[in-house]
N, C-alpha and C. Protein backbone atom coordinates (compact mmCIF):
# COMPACT_ATOMS: atom_id res chain seq x y z
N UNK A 1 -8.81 56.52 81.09
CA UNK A 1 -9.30 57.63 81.91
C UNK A 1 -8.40 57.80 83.12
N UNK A 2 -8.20 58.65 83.35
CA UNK A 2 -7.27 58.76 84.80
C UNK A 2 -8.34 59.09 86.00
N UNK A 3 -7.36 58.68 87.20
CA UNK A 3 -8.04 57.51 88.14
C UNK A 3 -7.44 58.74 89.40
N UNK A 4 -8.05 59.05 90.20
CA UNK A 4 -7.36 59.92 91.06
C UNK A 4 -8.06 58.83 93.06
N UNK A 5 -7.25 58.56 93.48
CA UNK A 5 -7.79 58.39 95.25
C UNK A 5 -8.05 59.50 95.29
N UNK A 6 -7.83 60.56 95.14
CA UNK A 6 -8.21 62.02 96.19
C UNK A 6 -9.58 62.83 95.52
N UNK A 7 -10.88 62.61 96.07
CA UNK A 7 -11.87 63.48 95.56
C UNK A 7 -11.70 64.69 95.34
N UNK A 8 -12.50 64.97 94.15
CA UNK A 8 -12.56 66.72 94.05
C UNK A 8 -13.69 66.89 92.91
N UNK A 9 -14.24 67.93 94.20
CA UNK A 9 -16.05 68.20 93.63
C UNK A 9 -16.09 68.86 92.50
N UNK A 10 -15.16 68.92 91.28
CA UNK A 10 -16.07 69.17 90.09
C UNK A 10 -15.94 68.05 89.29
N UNK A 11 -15.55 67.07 89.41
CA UNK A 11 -16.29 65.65 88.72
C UNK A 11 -16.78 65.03 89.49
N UNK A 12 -17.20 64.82 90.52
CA UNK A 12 -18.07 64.05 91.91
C UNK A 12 -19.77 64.08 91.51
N UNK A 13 -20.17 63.26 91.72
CA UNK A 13 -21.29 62.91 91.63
C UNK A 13 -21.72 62.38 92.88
N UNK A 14 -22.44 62.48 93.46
CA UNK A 14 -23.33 61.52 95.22
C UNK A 14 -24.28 60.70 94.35
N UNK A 15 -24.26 59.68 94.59
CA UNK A 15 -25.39 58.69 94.34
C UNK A 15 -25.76 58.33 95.19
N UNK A 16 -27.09 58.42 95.57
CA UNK A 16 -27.79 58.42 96.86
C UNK A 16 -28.82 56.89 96.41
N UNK A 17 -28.48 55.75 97.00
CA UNK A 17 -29.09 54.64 96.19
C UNK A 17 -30.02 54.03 97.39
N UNK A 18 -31.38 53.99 97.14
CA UNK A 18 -32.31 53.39 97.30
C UNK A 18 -32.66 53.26 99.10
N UNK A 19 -32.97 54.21 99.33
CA UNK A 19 -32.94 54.70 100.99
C UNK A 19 -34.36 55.00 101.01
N UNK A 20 -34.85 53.49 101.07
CA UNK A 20 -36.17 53.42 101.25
C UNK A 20 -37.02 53.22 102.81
N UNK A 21 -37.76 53.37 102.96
CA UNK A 21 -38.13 52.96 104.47
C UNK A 21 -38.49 51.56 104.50
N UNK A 22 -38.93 51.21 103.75
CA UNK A 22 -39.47 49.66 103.68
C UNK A 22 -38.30 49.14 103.87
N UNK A 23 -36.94 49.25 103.05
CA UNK A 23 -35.47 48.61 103.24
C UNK A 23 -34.77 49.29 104.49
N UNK A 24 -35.40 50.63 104.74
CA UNK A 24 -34.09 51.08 105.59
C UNK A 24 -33.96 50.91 106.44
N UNK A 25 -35.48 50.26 107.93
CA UNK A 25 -35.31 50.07 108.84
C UNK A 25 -35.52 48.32 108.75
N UNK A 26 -34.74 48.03 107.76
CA UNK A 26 -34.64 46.47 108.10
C UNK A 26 -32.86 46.34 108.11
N UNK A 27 -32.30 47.76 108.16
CA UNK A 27 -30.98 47.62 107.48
C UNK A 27 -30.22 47.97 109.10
N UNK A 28 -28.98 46.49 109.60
CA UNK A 28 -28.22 46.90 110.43
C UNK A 28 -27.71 48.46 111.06
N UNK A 29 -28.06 49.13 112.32
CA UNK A 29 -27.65 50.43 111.97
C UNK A 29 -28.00 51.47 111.56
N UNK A 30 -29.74 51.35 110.89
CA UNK A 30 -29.95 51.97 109.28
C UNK A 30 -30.16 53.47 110.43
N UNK A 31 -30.37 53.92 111.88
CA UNK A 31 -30.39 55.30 111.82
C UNK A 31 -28.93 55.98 111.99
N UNK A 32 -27.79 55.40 112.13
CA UNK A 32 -26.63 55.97 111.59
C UNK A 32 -26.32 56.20 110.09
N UNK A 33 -26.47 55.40 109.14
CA UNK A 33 -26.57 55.04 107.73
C UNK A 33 -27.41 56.32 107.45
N UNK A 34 -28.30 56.24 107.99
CA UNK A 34 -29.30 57.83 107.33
C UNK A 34 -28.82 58.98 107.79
N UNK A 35 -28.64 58.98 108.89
CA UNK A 35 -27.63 60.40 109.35
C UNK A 35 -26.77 60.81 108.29
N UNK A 36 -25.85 59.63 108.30
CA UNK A 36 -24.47 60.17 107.29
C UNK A 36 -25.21 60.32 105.95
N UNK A 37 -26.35 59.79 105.89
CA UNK A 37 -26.59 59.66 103.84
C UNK A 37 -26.90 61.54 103.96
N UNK A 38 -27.91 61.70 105.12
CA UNK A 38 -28.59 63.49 104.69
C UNK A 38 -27.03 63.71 105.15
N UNK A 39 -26.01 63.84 106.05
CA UNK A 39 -25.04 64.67 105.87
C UNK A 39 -24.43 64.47 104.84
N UNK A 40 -24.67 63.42 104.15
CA UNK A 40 -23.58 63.66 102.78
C UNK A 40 -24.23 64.36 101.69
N UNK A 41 -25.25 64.34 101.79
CA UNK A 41 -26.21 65.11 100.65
C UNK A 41 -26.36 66.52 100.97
N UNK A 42 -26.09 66.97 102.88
CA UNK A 42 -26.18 68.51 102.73
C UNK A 42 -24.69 68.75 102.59
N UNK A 43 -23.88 67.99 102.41
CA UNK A 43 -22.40 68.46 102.34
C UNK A 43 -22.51 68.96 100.80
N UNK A 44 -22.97 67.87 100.29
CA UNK A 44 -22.66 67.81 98.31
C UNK A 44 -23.46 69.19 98.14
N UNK A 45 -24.71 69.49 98.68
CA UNK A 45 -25.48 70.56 98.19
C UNK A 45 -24.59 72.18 98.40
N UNK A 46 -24.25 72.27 99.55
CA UNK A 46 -23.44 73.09 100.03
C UNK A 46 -21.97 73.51 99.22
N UNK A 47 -21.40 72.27 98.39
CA UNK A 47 -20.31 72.25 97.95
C UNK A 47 -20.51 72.42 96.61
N UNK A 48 -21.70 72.14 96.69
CA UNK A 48 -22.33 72.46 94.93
C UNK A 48 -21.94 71.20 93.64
N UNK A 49 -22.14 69.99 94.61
CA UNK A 49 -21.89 68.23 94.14
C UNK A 49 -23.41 68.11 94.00
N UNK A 50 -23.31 67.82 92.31
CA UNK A 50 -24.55 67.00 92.15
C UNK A 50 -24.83 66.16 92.68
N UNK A 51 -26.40 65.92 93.58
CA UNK A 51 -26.74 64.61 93.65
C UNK A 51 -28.01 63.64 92.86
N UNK A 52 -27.59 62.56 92.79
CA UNK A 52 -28.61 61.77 91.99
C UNK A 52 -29.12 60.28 92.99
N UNK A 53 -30.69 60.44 93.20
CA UNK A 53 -31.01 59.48 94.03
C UNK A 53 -31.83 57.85 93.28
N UNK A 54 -31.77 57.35 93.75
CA UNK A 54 -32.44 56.22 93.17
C UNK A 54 -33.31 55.52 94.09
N UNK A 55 -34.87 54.65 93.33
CA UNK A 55 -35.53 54.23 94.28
C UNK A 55 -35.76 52.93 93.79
N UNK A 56 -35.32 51.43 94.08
CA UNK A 56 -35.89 50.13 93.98
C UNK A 56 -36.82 49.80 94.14
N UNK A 57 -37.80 49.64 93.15
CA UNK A 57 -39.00 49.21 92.93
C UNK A 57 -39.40 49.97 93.98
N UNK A 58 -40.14 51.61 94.09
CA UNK A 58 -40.85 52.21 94.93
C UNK A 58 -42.37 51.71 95.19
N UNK A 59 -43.26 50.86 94.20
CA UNK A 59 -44.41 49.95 94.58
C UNK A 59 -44.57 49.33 95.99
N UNK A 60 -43.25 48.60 95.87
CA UNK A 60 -42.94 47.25 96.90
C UNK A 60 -42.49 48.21 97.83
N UNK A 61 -41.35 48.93 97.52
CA UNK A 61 -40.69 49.26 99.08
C UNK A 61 -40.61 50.62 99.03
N UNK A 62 -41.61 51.20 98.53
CA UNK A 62 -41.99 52.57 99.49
C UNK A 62 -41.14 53.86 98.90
N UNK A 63 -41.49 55.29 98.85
CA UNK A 63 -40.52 56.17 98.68
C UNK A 63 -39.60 56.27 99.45
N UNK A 64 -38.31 57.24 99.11
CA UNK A 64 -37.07 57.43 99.61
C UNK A 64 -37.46 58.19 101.08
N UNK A 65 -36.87 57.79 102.22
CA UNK A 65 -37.27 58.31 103.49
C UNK A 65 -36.91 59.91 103.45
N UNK A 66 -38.08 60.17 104.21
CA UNK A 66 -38.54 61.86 104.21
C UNK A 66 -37.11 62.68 104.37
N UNK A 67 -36.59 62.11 105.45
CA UNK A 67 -35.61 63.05 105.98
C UNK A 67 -34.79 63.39 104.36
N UNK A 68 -34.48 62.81 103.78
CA UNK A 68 -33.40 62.70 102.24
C UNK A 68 -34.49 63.62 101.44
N UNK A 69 -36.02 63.26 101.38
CA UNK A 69 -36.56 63.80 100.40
C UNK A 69 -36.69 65.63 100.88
N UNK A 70 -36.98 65.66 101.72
CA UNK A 70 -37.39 67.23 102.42
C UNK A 70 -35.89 67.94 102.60
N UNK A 71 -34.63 67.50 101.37
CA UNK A 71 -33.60 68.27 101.43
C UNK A 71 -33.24 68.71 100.06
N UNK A 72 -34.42 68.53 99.18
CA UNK A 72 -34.58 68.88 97.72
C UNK A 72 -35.54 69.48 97.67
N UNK A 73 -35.50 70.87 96.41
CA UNK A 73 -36.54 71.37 96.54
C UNK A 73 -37.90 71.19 95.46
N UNK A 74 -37.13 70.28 94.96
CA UNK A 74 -37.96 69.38 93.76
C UNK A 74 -37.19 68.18 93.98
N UNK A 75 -38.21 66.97 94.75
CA UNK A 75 -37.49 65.97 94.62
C UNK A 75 -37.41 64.88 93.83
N UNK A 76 -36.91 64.39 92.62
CA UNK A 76 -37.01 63.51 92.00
C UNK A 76 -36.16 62.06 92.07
N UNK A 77 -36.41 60.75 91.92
CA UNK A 77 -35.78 59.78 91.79
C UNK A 77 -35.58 58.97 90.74
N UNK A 78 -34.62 58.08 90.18
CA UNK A 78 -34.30 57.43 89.17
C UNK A 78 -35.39 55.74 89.87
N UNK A 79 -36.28 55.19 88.91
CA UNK A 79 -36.89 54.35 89.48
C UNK A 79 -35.74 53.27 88.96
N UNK A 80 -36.04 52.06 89.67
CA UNK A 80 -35.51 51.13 89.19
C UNK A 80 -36.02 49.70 89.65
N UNK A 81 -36.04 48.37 88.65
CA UNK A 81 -35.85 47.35 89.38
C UNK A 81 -34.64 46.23 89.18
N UNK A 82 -33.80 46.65 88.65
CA UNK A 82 -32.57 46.17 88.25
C UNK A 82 -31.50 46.24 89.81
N UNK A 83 -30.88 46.17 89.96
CA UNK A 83 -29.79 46.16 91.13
C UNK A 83 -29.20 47.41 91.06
N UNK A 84 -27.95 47.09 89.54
CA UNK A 84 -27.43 48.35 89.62
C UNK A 84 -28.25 49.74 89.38
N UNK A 85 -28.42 51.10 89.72
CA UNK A 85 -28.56 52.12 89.25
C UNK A 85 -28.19 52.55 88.07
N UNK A 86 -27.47 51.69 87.13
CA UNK A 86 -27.20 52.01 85.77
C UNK A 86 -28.43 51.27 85.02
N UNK A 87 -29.39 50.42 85.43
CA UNK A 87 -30.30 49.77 85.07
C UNK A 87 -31.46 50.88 84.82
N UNK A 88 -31.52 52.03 85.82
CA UNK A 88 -32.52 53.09 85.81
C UNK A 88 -32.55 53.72 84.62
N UNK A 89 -33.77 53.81 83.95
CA UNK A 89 -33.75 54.35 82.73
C UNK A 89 -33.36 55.51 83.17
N UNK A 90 -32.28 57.01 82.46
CA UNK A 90 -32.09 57.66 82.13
C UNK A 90 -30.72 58.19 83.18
N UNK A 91 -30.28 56.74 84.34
CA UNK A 91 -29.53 57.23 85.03
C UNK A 91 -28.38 57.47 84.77
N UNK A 92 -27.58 56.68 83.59
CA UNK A 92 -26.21 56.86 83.11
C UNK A 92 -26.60 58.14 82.05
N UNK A 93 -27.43 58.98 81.30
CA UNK A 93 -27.56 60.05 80.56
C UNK A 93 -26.86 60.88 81.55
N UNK A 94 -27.61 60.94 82.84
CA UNK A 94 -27.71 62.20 83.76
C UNK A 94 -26.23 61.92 83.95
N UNK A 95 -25.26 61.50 84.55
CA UNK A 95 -24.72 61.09 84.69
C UNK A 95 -23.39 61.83 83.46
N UNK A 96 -23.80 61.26 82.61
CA UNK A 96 -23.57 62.21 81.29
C UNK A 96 -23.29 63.74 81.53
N UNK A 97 -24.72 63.83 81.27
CA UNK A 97 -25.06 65.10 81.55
C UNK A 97 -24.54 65.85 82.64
N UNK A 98 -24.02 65.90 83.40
CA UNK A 98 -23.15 66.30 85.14
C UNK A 98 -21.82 66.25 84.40
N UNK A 99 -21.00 65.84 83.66
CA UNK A 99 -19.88 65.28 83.62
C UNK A 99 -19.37 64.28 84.63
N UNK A 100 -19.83 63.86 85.23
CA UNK A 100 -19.48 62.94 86.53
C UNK A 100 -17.93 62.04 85.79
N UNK A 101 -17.14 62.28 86.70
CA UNK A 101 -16.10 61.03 86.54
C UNK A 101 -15.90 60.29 87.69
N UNK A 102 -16.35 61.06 88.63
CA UNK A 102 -16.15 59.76 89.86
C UNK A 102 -17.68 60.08 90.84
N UNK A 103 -17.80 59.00 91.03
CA UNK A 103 -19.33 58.57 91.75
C UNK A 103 -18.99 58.20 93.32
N UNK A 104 -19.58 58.81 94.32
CA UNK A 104 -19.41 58.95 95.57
C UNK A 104 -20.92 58.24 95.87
N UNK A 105 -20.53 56.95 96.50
CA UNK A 105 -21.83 56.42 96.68
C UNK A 105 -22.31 56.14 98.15
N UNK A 106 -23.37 56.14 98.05
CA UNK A 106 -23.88 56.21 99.64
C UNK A 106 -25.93 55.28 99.57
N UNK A 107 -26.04 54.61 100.40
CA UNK A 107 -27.29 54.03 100.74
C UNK A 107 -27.60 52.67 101.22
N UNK A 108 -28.19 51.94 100.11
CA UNK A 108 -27.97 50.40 100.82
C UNK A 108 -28.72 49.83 99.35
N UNK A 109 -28.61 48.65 99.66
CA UNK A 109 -28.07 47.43 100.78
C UNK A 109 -26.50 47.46 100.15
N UNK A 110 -25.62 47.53 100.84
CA UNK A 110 -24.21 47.72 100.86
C UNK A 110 -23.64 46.34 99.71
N UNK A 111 -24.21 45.19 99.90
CA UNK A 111 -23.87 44.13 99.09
C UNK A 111 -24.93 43.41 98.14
N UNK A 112 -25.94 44.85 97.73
CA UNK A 112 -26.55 44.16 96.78
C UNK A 112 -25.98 45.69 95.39
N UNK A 113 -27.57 46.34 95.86
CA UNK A 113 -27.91 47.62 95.07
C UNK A 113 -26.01 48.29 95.21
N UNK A 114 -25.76 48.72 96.10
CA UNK A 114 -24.44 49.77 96.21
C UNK A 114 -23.47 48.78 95.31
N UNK A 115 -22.96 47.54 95.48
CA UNK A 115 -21.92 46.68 95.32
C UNK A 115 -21.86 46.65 93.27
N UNK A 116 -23.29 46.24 93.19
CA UNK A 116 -23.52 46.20 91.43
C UNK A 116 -23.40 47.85 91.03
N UNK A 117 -24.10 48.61 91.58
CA UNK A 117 -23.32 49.74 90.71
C UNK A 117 -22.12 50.06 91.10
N UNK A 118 -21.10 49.75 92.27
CA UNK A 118 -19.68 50.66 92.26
C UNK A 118 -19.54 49.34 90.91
N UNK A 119 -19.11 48.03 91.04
CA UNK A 119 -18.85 47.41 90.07
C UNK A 119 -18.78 47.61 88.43
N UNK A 120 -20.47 47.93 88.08
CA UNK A 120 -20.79 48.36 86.81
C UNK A 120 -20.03 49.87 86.65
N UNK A 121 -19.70 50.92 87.74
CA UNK A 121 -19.88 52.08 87.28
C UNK A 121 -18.20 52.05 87.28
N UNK A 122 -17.36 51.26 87.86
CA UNK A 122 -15.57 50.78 87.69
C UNK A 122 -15.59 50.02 86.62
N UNK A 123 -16.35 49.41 86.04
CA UNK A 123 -16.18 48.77 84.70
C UNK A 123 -16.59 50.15 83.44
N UNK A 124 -17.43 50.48 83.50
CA UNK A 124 -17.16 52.25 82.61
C UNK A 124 -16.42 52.82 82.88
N UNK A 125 -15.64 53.03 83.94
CA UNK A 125 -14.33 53.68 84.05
C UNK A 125 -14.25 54.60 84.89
N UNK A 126 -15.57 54.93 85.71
CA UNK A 126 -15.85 56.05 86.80
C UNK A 126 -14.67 55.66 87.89
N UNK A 127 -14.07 56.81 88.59
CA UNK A 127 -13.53 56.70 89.71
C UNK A 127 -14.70 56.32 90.86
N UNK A 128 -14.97 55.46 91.41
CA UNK A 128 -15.78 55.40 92.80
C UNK A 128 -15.45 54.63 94.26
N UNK A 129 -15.98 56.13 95.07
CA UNK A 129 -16.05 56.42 96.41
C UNK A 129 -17.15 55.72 96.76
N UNK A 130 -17.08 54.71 98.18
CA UNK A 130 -18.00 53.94 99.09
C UNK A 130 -17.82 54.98 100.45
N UNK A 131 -18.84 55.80 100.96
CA UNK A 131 -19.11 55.85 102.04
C UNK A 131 -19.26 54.69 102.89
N UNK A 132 -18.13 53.98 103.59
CA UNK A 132 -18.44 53.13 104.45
C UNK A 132 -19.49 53.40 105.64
N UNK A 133 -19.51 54.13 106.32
CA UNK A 133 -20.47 55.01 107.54
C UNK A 133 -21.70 55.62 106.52
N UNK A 134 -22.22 55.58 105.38
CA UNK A 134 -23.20 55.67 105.20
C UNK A 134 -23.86 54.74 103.89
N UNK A 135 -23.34 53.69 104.15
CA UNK A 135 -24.35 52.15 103.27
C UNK A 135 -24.58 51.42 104.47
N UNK A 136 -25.42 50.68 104.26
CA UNK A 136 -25.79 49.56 105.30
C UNK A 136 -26.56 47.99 104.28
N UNK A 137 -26.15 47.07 105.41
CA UNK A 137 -27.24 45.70 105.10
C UNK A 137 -27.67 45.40 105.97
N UNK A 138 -28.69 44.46 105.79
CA UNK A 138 -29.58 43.87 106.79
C UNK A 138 -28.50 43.27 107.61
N UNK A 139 -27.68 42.40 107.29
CA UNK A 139 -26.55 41.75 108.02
C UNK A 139 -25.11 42.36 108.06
N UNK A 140 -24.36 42.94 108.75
CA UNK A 140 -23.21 43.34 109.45
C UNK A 140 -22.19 42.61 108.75
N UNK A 141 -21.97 41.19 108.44
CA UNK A 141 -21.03 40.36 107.61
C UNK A 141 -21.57 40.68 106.17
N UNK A 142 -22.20 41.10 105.57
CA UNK A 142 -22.56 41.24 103.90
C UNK A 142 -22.44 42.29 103.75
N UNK A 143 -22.29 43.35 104.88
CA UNK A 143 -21.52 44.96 104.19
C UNK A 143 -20.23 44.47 104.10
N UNK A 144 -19.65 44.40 105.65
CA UNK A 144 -18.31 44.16 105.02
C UNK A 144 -17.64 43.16 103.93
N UNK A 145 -18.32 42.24 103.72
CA UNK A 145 -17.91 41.45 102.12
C UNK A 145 -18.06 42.42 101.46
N UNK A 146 -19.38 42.87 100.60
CA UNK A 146 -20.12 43.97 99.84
C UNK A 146 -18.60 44.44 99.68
N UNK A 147 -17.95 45.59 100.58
CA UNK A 147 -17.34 46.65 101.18
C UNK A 147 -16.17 46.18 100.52
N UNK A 148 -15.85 44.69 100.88
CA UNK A 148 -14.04 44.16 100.64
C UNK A 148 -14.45 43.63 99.39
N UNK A 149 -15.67 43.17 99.02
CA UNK A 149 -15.54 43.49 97.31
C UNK A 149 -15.31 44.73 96.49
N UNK A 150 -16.18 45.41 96.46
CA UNK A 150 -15.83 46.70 95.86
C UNK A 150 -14.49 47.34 95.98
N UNK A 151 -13.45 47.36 97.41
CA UNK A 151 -12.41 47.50 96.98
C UNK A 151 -11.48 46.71 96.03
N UNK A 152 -11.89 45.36 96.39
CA UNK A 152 -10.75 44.42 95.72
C UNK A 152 -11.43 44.69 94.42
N UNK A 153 -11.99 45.48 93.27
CA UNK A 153 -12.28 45.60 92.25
C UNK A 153 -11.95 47.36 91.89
N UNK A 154 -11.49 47.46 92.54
CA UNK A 154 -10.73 49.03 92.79
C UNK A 154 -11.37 50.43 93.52
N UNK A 155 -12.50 50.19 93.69
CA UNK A 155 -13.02 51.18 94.70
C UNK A 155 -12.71 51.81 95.77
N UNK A 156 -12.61 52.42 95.94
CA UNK A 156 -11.90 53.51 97.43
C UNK A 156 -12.92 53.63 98.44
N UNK A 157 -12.97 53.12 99.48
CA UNK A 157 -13.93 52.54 100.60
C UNK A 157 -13.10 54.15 101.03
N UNK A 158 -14.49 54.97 101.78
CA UNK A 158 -14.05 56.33 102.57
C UNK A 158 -14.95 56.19 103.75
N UNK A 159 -15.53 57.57 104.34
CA UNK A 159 -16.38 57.86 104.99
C UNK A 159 -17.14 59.19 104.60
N UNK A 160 -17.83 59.50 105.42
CA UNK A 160 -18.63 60.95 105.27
C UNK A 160 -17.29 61.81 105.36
N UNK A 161 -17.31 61.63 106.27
CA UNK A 161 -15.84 63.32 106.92
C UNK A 161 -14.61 63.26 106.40
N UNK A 162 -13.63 61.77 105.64
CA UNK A 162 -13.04 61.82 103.99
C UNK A 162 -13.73 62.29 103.20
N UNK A 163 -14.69 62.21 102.93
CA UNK A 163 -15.31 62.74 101.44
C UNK A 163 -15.32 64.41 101.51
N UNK A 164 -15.66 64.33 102.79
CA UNK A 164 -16.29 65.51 102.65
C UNK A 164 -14.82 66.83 102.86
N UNK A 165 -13.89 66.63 103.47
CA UNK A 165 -12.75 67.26 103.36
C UNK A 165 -11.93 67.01 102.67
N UNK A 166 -11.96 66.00 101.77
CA UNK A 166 -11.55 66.10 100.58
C UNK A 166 -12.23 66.74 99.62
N UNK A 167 -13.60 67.12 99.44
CA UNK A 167 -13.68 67.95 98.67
C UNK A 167 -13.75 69.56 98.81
N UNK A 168 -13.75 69.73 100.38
CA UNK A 168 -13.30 70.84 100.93
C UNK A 168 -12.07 71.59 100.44
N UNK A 169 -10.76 71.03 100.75
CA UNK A 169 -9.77 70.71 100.44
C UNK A 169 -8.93 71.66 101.46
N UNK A 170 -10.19 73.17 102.27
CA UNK A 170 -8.97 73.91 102.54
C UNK A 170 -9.89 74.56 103.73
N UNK A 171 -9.14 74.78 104.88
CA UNK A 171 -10.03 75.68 106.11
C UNK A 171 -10.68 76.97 105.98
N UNK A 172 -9.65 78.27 105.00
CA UNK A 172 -10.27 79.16 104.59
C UNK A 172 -11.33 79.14 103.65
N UNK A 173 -12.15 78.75 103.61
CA UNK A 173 -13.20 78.93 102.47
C UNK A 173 -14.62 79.15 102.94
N UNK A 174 -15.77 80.00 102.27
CA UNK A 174 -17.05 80.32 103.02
C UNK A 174 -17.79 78.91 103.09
N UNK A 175 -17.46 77.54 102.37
CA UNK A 175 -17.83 76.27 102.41
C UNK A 175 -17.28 76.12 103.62
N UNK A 176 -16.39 75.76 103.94
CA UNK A 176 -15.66 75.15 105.55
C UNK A 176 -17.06 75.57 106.53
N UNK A 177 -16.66 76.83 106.93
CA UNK A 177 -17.84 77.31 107.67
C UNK A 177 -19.03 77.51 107.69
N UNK A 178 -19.71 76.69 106.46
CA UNK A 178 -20.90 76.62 106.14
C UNK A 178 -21.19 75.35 106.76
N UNK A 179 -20.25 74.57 106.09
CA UNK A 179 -20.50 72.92 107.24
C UNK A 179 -19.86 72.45 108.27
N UNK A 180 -19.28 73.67 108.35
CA UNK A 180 -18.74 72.95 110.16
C UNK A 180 -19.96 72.71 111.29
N UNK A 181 -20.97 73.27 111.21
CA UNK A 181 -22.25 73.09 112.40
C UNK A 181 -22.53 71.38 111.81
N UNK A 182 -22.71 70.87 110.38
CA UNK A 182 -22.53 69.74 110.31
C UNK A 182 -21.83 68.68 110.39
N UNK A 183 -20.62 69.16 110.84
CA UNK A 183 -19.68 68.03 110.94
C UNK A 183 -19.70 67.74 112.32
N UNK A 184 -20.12 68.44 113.43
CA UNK A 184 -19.97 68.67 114.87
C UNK A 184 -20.83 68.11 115.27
């Protein structure tokens, strides 16, 4: 499969993984981490990037925090209790189904849930993007491991505002100026 560093939103996928409240305010940081997760999700919507969210064991730790859910207008999640998001029943179909070749990931815990799927989803052959500025862990030293694992296994560690002008790609466009009030 060919392997591109440079995003571009018609094979991009956002995986929005497990941005729970029960996990999120135990997570280093977690109200920067949520900022960037809804700006990366109103970027993808805007740019017209599928997104696909996932929820770890929602019983135990609660639905996906409001702010993420109240930016869909039907909101649905891939349940899971497996680590990776490829564990979610029907999440690699969809996945499928999108054509996705490269997975732009964003949520937490940076060195559990995020780390097993960039892993699993670079072992199928997906190109994948780590929003560094929008994963988090409970601990500050286990993102950045998490973080310097996933690259050293070939992953492209970015941010929100890489991702997101890379899939921009250009100043003239009615997208640019749709999210510039969000980038500011």
């Amino acid at each position: 499969m060919y392997h591109s560093h440079k995003l571009n939103k018609a094979d991009s996928v956002l995986v929005v993984v497990d941005v729970q409240d029960k996990l999120l305010h135990a997570i280093h940081d977690w109200p920067d981490v949520l900022e960037n997760t809804v700006k990366m999700i109103k970027f993808a919507q805007v740019l017209e990037v599928p997104v696909v969210v996932t929820e770890q064991y929602p019983r135990g730790l609660g639905a996906t925090n409001e702010k993420i859910r109240e930016l869909f207008p039907q909101f649905t999640a891939y349940e899971k209790t497996v680590f990776s998001c490829f564990g979610a029943p029907g999440f690699g179909e969809k996945l499928a189904e999108l054509g996705a070749r490269t997975l732009v990931i964003v949520g937490i815990e940076a060195h559990i849930c995020v780390l097993q799927t960039a892993l699993e989803a670079l072992a199928r052959g997906f190109n994948v993007h780590i929003a560094a500025d929008a994963v988090g862990s409970r601990l500050p030293a286990n993102k950045e491991i998490g973080l310097a694992k996933m690259r050293q296994a070939g992953g492209i560690i970015t941010s929100t505002e890489i991702a997101l002008y890379e899939w921009l790609e250009r100043a003239d466009s009615k997208e640019f100026k749709t999210v510039l009030p969000l980038i500011k």
